[in-house]
Protein backbone atom coordinates (compact mmCIF):
# COMPACT_ATOMS: atom_id res chain seq x y z
CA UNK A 1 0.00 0.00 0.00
CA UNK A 2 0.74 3.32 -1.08
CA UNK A 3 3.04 5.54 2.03
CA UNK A 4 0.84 8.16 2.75
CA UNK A 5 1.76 11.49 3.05
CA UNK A 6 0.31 14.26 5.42
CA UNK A 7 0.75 18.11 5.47
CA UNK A 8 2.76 18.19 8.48
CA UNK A 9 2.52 21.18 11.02
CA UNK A 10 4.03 23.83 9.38
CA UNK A 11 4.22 26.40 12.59
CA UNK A 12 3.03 29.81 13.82
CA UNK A 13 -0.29 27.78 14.64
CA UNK A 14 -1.88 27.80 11.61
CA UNK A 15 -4.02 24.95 11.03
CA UNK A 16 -3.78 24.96 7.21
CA UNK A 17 -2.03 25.40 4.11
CA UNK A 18 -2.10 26.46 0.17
CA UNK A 19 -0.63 23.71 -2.18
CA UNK A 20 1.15 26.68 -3.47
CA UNK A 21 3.23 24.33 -6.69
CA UNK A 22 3.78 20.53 -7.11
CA UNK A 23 7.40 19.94 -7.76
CA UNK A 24 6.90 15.70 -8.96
CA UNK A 25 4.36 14.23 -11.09
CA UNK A 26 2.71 10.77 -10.46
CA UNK A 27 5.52 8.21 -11.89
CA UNK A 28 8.59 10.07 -10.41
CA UNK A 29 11.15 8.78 -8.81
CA UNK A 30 11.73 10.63 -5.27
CA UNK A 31 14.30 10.13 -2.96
CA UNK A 32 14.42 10.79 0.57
CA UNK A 33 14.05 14.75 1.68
CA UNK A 34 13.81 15.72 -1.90
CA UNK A 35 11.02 18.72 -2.27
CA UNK A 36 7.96 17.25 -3.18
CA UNK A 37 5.62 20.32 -3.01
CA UNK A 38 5.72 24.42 -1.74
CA UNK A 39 3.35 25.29 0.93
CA UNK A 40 2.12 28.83 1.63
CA UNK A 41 2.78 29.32 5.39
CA UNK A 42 2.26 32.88 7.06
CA UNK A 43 5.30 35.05 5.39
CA UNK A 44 6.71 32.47 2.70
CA UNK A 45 6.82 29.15 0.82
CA UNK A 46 7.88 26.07 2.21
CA UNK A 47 9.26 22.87 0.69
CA UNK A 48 7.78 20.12 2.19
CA UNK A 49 10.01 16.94 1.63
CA UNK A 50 10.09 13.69 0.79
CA UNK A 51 9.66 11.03 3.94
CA UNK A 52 10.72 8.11 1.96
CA UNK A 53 12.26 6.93 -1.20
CA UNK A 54 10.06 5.83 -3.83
CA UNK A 55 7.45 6.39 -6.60
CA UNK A 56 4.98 9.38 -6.85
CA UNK A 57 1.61 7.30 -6.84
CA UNK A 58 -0.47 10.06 -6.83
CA UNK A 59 -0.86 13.54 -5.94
CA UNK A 60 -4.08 14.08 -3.71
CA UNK A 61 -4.39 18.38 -3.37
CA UNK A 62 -4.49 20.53 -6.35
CA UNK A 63 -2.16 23.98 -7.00
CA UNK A 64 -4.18 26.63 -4.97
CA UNK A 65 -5.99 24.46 -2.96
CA UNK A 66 -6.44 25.37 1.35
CA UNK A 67 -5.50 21.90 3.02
CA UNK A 68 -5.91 21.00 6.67
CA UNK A 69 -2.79 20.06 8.60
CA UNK A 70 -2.71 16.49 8.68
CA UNK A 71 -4.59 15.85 5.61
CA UNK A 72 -3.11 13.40 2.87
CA UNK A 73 -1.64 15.19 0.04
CA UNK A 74 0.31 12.63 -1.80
CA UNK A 75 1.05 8.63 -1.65
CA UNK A 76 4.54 7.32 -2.15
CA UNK A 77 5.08 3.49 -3.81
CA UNK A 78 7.49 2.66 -1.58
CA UNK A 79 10.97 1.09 -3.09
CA UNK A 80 9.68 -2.54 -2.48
CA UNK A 81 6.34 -2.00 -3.39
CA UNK A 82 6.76 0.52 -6.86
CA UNK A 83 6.68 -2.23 -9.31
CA UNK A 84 2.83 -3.06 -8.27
CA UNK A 85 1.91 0.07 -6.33
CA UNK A 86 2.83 2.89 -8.98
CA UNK A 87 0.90 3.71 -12.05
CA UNK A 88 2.50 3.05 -15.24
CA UNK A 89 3.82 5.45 -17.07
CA UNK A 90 1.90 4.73 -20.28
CA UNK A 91 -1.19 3.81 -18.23
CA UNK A 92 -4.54 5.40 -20.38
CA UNK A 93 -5.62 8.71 -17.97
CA UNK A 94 -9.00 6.50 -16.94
CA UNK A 95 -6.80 4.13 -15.29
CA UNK A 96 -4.89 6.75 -13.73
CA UNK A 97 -8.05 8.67 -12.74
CA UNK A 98 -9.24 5.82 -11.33
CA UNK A 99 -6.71 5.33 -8.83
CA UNK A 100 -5.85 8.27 -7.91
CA UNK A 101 -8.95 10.67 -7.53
CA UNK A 102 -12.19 10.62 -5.74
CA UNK A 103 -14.80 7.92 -7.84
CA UNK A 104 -17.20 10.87 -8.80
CA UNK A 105 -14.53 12.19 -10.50
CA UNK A 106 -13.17 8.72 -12.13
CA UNK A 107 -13.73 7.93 -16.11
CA UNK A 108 -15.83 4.32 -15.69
CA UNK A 109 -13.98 1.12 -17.18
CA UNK A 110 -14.06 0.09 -20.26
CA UNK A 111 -16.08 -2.94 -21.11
CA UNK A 112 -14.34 -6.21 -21.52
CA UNK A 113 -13.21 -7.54 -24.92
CA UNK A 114 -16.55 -9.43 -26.00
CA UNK A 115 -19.20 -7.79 -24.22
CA UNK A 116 -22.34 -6.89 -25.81
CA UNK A 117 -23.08 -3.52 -27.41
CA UNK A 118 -25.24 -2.78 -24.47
CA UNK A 119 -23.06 -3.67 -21.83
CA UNK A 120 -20.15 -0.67 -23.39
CA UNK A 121 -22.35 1.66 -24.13
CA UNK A 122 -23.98 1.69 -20.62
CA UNK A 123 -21.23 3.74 -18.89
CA UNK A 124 -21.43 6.50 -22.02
CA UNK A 125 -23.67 8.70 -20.24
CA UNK A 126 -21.71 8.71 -16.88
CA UNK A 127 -18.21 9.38 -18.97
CA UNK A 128 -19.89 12.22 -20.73
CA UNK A 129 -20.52 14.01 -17.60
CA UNK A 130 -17.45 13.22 -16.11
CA UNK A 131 -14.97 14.26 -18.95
CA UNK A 132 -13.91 17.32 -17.29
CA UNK A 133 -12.00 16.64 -14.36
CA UNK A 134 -11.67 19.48 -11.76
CA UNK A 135 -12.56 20.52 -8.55
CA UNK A 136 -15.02 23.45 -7.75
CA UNK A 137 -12.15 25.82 -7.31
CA UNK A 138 -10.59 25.63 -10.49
CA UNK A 139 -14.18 25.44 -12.47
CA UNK A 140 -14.81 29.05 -10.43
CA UNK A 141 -11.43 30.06 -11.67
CA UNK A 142 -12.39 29.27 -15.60
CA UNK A 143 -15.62 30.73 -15.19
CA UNK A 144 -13.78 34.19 -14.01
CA UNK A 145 -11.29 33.98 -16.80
CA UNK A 146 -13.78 32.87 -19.10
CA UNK A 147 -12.03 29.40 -20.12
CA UNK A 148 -14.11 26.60 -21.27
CA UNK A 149 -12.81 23.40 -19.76
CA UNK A 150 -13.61 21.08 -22.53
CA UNK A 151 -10.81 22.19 -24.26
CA UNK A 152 -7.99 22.37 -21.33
CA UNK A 153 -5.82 19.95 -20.89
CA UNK A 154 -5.37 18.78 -17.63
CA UNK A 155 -1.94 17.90 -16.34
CA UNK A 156 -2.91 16.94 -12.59
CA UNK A 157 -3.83 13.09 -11.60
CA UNK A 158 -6.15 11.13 -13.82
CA UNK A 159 -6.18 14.04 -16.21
CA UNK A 160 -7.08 16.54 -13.76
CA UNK A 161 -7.66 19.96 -14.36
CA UNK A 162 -5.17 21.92 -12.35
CA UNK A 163 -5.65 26.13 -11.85
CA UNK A 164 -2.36 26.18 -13.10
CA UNK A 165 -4.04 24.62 -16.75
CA UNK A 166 -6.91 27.11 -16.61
CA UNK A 167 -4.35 30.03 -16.52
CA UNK A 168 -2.04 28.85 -19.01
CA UNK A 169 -5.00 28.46 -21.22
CA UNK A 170 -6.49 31.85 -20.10
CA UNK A 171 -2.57 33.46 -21.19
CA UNK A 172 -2.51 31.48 -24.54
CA UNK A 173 -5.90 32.48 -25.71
CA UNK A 174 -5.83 29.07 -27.00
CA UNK A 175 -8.21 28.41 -29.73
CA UNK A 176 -11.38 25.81 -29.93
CA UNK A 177 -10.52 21.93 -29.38
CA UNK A 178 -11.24 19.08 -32.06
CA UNK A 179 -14.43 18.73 -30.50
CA UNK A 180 -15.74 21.72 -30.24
CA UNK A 181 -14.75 22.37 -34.23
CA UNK A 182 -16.88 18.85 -34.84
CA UNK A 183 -19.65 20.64 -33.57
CA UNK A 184 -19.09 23.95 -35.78
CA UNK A 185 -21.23 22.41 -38.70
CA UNK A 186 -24.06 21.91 -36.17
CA UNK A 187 -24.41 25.15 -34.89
CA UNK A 188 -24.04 26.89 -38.04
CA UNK A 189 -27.16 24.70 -39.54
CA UNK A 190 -28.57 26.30 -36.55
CA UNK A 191 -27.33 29.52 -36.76
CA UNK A 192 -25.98 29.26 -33.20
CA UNK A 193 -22.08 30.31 -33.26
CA UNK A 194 -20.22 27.06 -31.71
CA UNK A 195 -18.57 27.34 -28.52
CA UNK A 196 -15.12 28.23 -28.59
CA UNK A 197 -14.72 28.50 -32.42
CA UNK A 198 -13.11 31.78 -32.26
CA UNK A 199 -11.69 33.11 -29.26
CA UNK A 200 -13.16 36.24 -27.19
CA UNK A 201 -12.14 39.46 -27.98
CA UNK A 202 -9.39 40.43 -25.07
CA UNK A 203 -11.04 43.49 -23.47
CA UNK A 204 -9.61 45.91 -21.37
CA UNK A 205 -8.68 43.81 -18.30
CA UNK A 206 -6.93 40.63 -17.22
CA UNK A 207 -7.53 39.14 -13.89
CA UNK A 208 -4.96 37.21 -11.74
CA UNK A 209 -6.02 34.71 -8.99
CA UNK A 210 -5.14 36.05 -5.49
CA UNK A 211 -3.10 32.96 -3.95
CA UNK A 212 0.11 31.95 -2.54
CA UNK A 213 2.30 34.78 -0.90
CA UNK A 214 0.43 37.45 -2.32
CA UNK A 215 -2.87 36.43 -0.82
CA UNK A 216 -1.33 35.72 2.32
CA UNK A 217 0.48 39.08 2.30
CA UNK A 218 -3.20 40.76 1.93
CA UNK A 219 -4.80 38.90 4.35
CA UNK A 220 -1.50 39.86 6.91
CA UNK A 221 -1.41 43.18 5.80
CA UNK A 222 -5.05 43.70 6.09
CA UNK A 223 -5.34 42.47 9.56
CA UNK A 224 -2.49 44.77 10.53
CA UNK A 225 -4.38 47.70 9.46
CA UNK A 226 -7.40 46.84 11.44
CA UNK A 227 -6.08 45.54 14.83
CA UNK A 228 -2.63 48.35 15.01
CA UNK A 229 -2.24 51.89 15.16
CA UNK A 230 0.14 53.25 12.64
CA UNK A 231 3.01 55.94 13.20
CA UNK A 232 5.08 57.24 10.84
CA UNK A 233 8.21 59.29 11.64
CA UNK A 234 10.63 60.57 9.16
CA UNK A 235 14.17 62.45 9.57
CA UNK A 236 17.13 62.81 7.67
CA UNK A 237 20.27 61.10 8.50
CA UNK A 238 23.81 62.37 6.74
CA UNK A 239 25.49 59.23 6.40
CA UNK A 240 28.55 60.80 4.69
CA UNK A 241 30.90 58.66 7.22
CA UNK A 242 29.33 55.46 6.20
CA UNK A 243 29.66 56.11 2.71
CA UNK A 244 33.26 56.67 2.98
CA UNK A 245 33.84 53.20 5.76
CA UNK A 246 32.01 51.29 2.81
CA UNK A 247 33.96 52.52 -0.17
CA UNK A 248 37.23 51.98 2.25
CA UNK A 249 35.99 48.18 3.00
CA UNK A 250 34.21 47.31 -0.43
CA UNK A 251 37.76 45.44 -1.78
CA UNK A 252 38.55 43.63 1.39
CA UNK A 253 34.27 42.30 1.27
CA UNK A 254 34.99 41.90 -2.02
CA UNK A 255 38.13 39.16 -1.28
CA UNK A 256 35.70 37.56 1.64
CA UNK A 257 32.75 37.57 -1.11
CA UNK A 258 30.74 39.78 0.99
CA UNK A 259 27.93 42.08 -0.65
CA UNK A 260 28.73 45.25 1.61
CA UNK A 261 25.14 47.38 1.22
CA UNK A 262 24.23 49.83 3.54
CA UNK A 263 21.46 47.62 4.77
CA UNK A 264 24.34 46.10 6.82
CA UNK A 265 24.99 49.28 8.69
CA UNK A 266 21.14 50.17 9.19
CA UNK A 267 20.70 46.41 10.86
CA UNK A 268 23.84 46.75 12.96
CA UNK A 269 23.41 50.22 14.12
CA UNK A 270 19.66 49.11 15.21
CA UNK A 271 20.79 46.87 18.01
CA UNK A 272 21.71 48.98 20.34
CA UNK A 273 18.99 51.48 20.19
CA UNK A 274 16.54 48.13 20.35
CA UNK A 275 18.29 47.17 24.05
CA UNK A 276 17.79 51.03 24.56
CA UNK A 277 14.17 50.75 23.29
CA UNK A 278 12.93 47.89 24.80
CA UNK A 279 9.16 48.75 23.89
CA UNK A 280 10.38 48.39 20.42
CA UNK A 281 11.74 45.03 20.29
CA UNK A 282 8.41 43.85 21.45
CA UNK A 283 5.12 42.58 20.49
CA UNK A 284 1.76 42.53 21.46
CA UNK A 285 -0.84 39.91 22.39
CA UNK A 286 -3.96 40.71 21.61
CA UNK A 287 -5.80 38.27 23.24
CA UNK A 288 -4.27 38.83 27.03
CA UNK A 289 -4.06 42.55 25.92
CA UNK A 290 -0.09 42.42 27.31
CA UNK A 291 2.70 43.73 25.52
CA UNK A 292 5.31 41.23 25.36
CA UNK A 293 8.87 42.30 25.55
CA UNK A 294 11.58 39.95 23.82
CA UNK A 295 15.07 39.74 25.22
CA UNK A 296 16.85 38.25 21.76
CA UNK A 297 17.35 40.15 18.67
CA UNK A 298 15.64 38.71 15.75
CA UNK A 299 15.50 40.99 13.27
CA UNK A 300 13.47 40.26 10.02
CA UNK A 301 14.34 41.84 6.89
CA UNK A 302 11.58 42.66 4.12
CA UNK A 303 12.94 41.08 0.92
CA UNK A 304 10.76 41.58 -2.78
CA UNK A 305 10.65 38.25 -4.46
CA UNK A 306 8.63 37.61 -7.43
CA UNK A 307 5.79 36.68 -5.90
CA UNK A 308 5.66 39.50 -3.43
CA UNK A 309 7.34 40.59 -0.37
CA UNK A 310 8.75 37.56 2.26
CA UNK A 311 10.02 38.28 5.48
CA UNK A 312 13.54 35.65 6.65
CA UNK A 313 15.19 36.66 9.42
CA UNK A 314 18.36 36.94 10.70
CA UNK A 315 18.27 35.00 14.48
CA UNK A 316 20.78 36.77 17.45
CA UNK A 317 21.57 39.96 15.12
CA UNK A 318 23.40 41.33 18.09
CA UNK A 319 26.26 38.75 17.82
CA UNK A 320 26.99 39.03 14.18
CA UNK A 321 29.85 41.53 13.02
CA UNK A 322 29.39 44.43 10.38
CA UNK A 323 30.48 41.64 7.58
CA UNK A 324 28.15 38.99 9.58
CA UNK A 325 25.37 40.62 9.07
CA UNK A 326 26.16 41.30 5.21
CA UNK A 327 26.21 37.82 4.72
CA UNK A 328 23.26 37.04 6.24
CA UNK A 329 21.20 39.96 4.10
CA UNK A 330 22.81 38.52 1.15
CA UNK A 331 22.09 34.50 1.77
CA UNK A 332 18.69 35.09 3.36
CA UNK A 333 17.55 37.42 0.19
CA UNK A 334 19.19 34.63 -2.25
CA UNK A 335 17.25 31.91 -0.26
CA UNK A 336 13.98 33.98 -0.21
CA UNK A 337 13.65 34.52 -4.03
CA UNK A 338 14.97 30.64 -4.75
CA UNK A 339 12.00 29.27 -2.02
CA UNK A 340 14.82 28.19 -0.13
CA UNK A 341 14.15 29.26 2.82
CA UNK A 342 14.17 26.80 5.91
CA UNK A 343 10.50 27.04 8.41
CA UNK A 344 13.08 28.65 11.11
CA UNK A 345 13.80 31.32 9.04
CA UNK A 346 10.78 33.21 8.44
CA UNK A 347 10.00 32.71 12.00
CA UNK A 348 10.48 34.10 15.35
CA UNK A 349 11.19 38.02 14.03
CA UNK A 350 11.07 40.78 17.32
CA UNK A 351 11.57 44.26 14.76
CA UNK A 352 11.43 44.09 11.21
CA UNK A 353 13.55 46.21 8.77
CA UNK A 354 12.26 47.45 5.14
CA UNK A 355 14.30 48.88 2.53
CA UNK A 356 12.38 50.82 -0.86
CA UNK A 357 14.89 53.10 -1.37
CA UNK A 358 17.51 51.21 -3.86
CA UNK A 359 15.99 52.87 -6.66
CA UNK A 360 16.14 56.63 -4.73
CA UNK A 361 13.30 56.17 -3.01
CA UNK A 362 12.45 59.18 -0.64
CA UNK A 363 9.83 57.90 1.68
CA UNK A 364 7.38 55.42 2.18
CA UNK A 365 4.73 54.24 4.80
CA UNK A 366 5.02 50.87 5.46
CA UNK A 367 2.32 48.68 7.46
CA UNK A 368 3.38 47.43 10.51
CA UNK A 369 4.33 43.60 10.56
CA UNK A 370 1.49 42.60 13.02
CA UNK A 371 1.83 41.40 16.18
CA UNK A 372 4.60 43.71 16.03
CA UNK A 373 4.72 47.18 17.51
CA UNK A 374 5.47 50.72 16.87
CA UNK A 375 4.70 54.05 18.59
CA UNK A 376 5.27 57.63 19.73
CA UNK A 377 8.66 56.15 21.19
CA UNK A 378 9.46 55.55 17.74
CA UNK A 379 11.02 59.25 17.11
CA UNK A 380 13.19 59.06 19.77
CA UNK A 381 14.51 55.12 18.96
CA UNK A 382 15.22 56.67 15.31
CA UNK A 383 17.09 59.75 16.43
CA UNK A 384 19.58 56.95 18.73
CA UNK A 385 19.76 55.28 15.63
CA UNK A 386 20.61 58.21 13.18
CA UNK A 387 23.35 59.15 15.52
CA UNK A 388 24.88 55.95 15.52
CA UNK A 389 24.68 56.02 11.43
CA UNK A 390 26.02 59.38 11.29
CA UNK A 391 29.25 59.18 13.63
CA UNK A 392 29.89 55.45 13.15
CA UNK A 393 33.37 55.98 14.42
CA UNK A 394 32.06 56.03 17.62
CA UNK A 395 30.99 52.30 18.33
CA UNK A 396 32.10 50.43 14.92
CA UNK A 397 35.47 49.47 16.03
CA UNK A 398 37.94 47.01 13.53
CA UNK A 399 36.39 43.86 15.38
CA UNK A 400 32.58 44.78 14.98
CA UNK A 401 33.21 44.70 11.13
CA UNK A 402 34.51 41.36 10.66
């Protein structure tokens, strides 16, 4: 039998998850912790990996799809089992339907070699309506981008229908299918224009599916807005003396392979005003209505990936030198837009950094990463910090750099 399996607890006490992208097919060969699947946790994707070496039987959870921790999202042949437990690779999609989705969904048998007419052309009504294969979320998906699913092809189990196939087909424009080009004679006896023999025009707008990080950043960022009060603070810093420690320390990172930014300076001049601050290294509980003040230094820093903005962190910031820290920005943002990221590092974050201003950015008005906090003690933690940034000479010594 088939090793089953389950979305495991993914953290931060969330009780489910979005199949965000399948990363096998039913047939592959997986070996132990290789990444079967990304799963949408609260600030980022995480690969879930393989338990045990084997044979993808089946995948049981479609692309965009909300599943309950502990549910069963894919089967595993096991290495002593694959030869009778996997499908074939050249198995007809009924058979594969068959075993591997739900029996209202499955294409019925084909009748045995010899059977009377009767007996094969029982099932035909049954087939008809089950032809398209997809769950109710992707058929609400085609009917908002206007796709008729009689002519996608699925890729998922069985022949599936997967959102990803609705929106390639929604991209492509793609034209009718064979059948529905059979049927063009027919309607134009009857004057009715066949469905999907030419395609819509375009129109004026194109509408994406809100899933995966993005949805989960709007559903963060939107309970932030409702349960914090916002401050914003601005003031100028002159950073002149930073500019001129970088370009003094730019060949010697560049010999160590350190990307020296001035995000590295920011982050390390930040800790001590945070042990200054403590109400800003802190975070509040909403339920017990107590503000909760944390004695380590996680800082998280905002990163833009392609799919929107994901929040790794770098754990004890306080211990890392000037260089440290550097390489941390650096791996955690290379991690971050390559869904590498490990569970432990998009969790645990006390204060949380964000950076717009690469492209001269002159200010912005972030929302505050709930739980969180931020205040009228806000001006006077970034006046301790703009004093460290603008006479760094004072507490950057040879040893805090690296």
């Amino acid at each position: 039998m088939p090793y089953e399996v389950k979305l495991p607890d993914i953290g931060e006490g969330i009780a489910e998850g979005e199949i965000v992208r399948w990363l096998v097919k039913p047939g592959d060969r997986v070996r132990e912790d290789q990444p079967l699947v990304e799963v949408m946790t609260d600030k980022a994707s995480v690969e879930i990996p393989a338990p045990r070496t084997g044979t993808i039987a089946a995948l049981l959870a479609e692309e965009g799809q909300m599943v309950p921790v502990g549910s069963v999202i894919v089967t595993i042949a096991l290495v002593g089992e694959a030869a009778g437990a996997a499908p074939a690779p050249a198995s007809p999609p009924a058979a594969q339907a068959a075993a591997s989705t739900p029996a209202t969904l499955a294409a019925p048998p084909a009748a045995p070699a010899g059977a009377p007419p009767s007996a094969a052309a029982a099932p035909a009504a049954p087939a008809a309506a089950s032809r398209v294969q997809a769950v109710p979320a992707v058929r609400q998906l085609a009917k908002q981008l206007g796709v008729d699913l009689e002519r996608v092809a699925g890729s998922g189990p069985g022949g599936r229908i997967t959102a990803g196939d609705v929106e390639r087909t929604a991209a492509a424009g793609a034209g009718p299918a064979p059948a529905a080009v059979a049927r063009s004679d027919d309607a134009a006896a009857s004057g009715t224009p066949a469905r999907g023999a030419a395609p819509a025009p375009a129109g004026d707008e194109e509408r994406v599916p809100l899933r995966g990080l993005r949805r989960k950043i709007a559903e963060h960022m939107s309970r932030s807005v409702r349960t914090a009060a916002h401050f914003t603070f601005v003031a100028e810093c002159d950073m002149s003396v930073v500019v001129a420690q970088r370009a003094q320390l730019l060949a010697r990172a560049g010999t160590e392979g350190v990307r020296l930014t001035y995000l590295a300076w920011v982050v390390k001049a930040l800790i001590q005003p945070l042990r200054d601050f403590p109400l800003l290294n802190a975070s509040l509980d909403d339920e017990r209505q107590e503000i909760v003040l944390k004695r380590s230094l996680h800082l998280g820093i905002a990163t833009a990936t392609a799919e929107g903005l994901t929040v790794p962190v770098i754990h004890d910031a306080g211990r890392l030198t000037l260089f440290g820290l550097a390489r941390e920005i650096q791996r955690l943002s290379e991690a971050a837009r390559a869904h590498r990221l490990e569970l432990r590092e998009i969790q645990g974050a006390t204060f949380t950094v964000t950076s717009t201003g690469a492209h001269c950015g002159v200010l912005a008005t972030p929302i505050l990463h709930h739980p969180q906090v931020d205040g009228a003690v806000g001006a006077d933690f970034l006046y301790a910090v703009i004093e460290r940034l603008e006479h760094p000479e004072t507490w950057l010594s040879e040893s805090d750099i690296g």
